[in-house]
N, C-alpha and C. Protein backbone atom coordinates (compact mmCIF):
# COMPACT_ATOMS: atom_id res chain seq x y z
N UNK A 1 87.50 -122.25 -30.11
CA UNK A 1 88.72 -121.85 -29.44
C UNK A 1 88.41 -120.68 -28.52
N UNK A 2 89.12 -120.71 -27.88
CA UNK A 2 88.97 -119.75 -26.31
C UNK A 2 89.64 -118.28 -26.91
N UNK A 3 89.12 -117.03 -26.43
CA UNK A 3 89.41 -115.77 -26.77
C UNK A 3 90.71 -115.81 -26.47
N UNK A 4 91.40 -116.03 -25.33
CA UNK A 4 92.30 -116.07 -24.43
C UNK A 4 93.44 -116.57 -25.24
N UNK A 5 93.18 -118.01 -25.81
CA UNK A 5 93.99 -118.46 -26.07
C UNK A 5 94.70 -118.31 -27.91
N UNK A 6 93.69 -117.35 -28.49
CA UNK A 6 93.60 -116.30 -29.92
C UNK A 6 94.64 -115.39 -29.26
N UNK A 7 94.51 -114.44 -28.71
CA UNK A 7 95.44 -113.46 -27.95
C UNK A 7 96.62 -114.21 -27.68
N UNK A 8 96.72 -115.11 -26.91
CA UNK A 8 98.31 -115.33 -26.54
C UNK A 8 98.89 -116.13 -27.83
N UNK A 9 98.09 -116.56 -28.59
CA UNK A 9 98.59 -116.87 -29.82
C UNK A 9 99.39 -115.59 -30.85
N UNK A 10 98.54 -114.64 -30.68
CA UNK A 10 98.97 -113.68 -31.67
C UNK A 10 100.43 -112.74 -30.52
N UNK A 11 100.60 -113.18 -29.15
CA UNK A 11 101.53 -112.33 -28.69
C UNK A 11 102.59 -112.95 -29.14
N UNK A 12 103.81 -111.69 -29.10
CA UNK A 12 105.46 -112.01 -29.22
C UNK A 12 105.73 -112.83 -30.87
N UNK A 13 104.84 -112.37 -31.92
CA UNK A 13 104.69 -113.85 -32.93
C UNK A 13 106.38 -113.36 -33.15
N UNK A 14 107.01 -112.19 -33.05
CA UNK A 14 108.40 -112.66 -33.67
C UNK A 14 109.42 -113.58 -32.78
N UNK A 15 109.05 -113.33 -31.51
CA UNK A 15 109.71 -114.47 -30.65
C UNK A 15 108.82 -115.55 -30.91
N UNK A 16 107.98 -115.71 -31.04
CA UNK A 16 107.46 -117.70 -31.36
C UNK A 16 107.52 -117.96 -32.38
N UNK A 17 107.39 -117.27 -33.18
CA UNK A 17 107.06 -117.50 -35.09
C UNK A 17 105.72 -117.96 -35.17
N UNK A 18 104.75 -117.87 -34.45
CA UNK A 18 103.34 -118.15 -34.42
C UNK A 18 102.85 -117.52 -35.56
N UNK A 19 102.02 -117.94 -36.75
CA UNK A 19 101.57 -116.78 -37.20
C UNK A 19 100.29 -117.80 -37.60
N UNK A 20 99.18 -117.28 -38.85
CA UNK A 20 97.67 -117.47 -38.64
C UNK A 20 98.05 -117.52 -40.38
N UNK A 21 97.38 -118.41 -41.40
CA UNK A 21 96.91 -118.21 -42.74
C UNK A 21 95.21 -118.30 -42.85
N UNK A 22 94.93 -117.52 -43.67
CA UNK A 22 93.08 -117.60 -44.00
C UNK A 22 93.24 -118.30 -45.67
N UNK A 23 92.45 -119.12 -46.02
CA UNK A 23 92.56 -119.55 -47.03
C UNK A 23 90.97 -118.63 -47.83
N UNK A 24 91.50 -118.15 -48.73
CA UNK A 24 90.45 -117.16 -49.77
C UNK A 24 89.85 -117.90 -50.07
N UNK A 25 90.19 -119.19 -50.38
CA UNK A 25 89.09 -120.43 -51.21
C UNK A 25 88.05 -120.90 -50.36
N UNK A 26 88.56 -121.30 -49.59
CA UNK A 26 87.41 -122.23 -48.26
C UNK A 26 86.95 -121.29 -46.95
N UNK A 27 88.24 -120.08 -46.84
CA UNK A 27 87.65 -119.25 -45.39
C UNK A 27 88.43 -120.29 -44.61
N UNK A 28 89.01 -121.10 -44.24
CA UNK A 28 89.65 -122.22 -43.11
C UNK A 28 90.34 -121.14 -42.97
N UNK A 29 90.73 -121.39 -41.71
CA UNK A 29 91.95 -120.14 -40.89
C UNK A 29 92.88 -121.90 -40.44
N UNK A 30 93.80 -121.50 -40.90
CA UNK A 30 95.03 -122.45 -40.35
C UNK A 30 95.90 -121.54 -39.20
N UNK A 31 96.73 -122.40 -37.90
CA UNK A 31 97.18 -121.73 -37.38
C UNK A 31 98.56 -122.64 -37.18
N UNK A 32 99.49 -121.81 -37.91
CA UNK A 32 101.15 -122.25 -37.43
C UNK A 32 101.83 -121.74 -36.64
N UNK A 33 102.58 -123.16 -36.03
CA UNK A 33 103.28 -122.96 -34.58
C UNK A 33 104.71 -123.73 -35.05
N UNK A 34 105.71 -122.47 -35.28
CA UNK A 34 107.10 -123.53 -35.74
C UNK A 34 107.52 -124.00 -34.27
N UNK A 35 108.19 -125.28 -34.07
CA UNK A 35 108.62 -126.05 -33.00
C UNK A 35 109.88 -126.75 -33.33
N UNK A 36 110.79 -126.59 -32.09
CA UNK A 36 112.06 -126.74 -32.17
C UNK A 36 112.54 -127.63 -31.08
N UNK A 37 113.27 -128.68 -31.31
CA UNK A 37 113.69 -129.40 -30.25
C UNK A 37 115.25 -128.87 -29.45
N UNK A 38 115.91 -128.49 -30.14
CA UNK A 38 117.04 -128.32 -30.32
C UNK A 38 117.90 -127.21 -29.19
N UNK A 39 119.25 -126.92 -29.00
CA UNK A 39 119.55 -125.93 -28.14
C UNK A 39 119.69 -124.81 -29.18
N UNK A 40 119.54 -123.57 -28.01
CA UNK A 40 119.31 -122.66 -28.89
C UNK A 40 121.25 -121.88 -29.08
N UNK A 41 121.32 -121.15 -30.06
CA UNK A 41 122.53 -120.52 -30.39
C UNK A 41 122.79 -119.54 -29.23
N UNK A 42 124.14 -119.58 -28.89
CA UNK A 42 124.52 -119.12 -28.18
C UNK A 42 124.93 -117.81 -28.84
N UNK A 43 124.52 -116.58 -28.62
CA UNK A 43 124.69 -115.17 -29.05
C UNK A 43 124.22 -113.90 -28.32
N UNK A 44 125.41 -112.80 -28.55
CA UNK A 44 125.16 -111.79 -27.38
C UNK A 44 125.94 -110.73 -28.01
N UNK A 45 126.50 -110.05 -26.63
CA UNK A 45 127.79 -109.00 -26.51
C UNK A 45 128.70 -109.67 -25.96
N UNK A 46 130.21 -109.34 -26.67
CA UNK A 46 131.04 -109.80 -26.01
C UNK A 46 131.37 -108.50 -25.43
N UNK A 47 132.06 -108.80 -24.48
CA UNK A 47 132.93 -107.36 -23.42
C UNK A 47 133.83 -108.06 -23.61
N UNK A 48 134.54 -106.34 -24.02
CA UNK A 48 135.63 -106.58 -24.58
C UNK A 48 136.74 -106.42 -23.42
N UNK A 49 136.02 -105.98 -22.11
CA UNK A 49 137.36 -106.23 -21.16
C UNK A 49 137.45 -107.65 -20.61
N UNK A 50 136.78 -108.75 -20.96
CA UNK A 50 136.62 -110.31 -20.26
C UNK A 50 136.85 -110.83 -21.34
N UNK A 51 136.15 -110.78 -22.45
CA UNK A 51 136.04 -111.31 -23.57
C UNK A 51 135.11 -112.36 -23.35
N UNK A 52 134.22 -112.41 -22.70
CA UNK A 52 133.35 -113.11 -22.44
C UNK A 52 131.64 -112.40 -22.81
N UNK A 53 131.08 -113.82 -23.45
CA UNK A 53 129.68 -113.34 -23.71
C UNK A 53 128.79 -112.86 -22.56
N UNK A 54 127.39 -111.88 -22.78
CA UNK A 54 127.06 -111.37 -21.81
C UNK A 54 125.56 -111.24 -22.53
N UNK A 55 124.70 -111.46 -22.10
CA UNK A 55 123.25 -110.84 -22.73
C UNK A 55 123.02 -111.93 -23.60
N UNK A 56 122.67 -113.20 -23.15
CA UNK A 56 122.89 -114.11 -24.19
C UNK A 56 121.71 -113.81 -24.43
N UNK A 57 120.98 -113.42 -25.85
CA UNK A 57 119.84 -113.31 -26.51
C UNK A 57 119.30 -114.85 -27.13
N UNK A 58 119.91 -115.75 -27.36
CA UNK A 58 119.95 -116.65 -28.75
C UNK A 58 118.65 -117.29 -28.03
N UNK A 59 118.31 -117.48 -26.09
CA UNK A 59 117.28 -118.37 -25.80
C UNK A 59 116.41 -117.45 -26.02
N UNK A 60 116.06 -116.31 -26.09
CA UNK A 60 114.69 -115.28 -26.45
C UNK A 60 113.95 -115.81 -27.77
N UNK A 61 115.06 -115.32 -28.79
CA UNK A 61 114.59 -114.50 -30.05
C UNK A 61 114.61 -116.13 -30.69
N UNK A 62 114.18 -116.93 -30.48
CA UNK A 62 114.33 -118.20 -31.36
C UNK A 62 113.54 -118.23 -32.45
N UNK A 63 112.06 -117.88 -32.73
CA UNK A 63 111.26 -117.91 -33.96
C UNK A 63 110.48 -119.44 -33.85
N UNK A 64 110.87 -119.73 -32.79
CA UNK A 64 109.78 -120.78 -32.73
C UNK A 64 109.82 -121.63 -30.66
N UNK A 65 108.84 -122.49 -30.75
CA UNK A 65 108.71 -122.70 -29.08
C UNK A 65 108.73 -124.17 -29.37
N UNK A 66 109.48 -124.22 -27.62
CA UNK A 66 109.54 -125.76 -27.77
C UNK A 66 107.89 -126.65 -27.18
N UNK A 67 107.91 -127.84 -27.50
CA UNK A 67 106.48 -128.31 -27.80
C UNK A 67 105.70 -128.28 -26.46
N UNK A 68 106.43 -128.57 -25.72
CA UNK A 68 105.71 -128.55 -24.43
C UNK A 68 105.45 -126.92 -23.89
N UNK A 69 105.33 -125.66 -24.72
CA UNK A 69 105.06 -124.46 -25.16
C UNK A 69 103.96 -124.53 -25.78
N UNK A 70 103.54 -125.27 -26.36
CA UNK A 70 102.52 -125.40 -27.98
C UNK A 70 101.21 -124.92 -27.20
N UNK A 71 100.36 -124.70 -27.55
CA UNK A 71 99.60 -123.95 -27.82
C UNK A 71 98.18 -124.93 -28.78
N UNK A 72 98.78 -124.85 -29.67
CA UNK A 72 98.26 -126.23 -30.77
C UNK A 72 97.79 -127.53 -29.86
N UNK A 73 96.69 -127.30 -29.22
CA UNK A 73 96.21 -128.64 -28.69
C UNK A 73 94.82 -128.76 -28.40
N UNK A 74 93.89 -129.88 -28.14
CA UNK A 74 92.68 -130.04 -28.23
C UNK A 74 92.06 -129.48 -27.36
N UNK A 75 92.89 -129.56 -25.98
CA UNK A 75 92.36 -128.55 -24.96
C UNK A 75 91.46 -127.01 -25.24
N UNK A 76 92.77 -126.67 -26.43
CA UNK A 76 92.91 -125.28 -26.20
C UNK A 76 91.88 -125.25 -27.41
N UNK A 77 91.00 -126.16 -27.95
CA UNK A 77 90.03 -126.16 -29.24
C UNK A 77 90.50 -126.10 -30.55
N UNK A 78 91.46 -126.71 -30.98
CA UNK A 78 92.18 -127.06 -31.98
C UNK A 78 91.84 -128.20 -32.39
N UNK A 79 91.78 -128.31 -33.35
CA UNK A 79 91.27 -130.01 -34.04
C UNK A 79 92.54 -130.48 -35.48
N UNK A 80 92.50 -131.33 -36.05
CA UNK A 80 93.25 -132.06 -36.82
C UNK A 80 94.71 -131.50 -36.67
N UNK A 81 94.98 -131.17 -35.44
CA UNK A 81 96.87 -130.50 -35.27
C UNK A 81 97.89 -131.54 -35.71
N UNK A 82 99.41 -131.33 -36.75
CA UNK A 82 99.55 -132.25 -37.20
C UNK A 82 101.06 -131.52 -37.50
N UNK A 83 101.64 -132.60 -37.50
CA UNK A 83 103.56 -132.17 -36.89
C UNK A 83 104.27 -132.54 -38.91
N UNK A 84 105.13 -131.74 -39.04
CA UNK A 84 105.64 -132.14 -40.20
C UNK A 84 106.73 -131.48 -40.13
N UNK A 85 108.14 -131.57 -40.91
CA UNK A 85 109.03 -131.07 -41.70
C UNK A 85 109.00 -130.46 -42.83
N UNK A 86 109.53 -129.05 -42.56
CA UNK A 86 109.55 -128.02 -43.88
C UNK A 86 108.81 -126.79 -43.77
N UNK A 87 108.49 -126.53 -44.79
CA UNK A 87 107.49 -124.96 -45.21
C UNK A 87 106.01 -125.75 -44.62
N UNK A 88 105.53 -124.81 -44.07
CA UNK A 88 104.08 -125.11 -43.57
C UNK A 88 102.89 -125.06 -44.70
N UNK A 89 103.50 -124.13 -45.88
CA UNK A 89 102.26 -124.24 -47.02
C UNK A 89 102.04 -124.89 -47.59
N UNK A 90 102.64 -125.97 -47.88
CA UNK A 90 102.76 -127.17 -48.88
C UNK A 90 101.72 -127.90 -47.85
N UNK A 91 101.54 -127.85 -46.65
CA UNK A 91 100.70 -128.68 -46.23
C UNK A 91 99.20 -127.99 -45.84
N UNK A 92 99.24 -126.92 -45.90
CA UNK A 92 98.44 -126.00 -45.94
C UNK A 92 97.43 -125.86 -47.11
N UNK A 93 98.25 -126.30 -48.80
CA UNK A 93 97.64 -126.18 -49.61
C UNK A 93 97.13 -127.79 -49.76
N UNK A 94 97.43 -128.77 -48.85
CA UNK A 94 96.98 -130.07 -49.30
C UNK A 94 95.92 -130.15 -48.96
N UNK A 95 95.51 -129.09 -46.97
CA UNK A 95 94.64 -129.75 -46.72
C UNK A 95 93.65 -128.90 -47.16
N UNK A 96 93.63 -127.70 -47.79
CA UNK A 96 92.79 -126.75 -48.25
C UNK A 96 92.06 -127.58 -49.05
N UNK A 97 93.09 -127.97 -49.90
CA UNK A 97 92.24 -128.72 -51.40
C UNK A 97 91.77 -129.86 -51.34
N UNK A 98 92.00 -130.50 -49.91
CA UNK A 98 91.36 -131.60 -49.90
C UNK A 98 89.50 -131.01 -49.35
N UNK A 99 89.40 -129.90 -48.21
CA UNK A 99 88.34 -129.30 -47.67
C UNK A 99 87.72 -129.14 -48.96
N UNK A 100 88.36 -128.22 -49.94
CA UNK A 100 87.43 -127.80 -51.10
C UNK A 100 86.74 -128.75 -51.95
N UNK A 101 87.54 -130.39 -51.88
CA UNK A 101 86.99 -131.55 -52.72
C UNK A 101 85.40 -131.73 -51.90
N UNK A 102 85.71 -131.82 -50.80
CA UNK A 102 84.45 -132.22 -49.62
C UNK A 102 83.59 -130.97 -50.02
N UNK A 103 84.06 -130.14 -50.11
CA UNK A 103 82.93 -128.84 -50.32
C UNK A 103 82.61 -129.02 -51.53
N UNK A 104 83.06 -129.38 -52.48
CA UNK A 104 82.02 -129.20 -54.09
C UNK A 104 81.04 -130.47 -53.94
N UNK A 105 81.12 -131.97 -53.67
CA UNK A 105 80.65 -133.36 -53.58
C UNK A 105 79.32 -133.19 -52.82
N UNK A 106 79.63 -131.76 -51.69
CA UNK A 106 78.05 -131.57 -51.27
C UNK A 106 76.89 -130.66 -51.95
C-alpha cells in the first residue's frame, strides 16, 4: 500500500469512521471503511428569526463515506476487500482465525 494512501486513510477518521485493527495473534492489520448508501440527516441551527435550518452539518459529520469515496481498493494495494452488514469484528475475527488455521498447518 502507498504511504499516501495510509495518511489519507487515517485523516478526518471521525468524519469517515475509517479506523485500522492489528490482530495480536497473526500481526494482520485489517482496515475498516463504514459505507453508506443512504441520504444523510438533515441537522443544524435553526434561526429563530426564519425558523429555518441553517449550517446543515448532517452531510459532514456522517461516520462513514459513500463507496465511490472508498479508499478500500486494489488500486490503492488492498487485497481480499469485502462488503458486509453489521459490526466489522465478527468478520474480523473469522478471517483472523481462519489466517491462524493456515499459519499452524505450515
Amino acid at each position: 500500500m502507498r504511504r499516501e494512501v495510509l495518511q489519507r486513510f487515517l485523516t478526518n477518521t471521525d468524519e469517515t469512521g475509517r479506523f485500522i485493527v492489528k490482530s495480536s495473534v497473526t500481526g494482520i492489520t485489517y482496515f475498516v471503511e463504514p459505507l453508506y448508501k443512504g441520504k444523510t440527516a438533515s441537522w443544524g441551527d435553526i434561526n429563530p428569526a426564519t425558523k429555518q435550518l441553517e449550517g446543515n452539518y448532517g452531510s459532514k459529520n456522517t461516520g462513514a463515506v459513500k463507496e465511490r469515496e472508498s479508499l478500500l481498493t486494489e488500486e490503492n494495494g488492498f487485497m481480499n476487500v469485502g462488503y458486509f452488514k453489521g459490526s466489522p469484528f465478527g468478520e474480523i475475527d473469522r478471517r483472523d482465525k481462519e489466517h491462524e488455521e493456515r499459519m499452524n498447518l505450515n
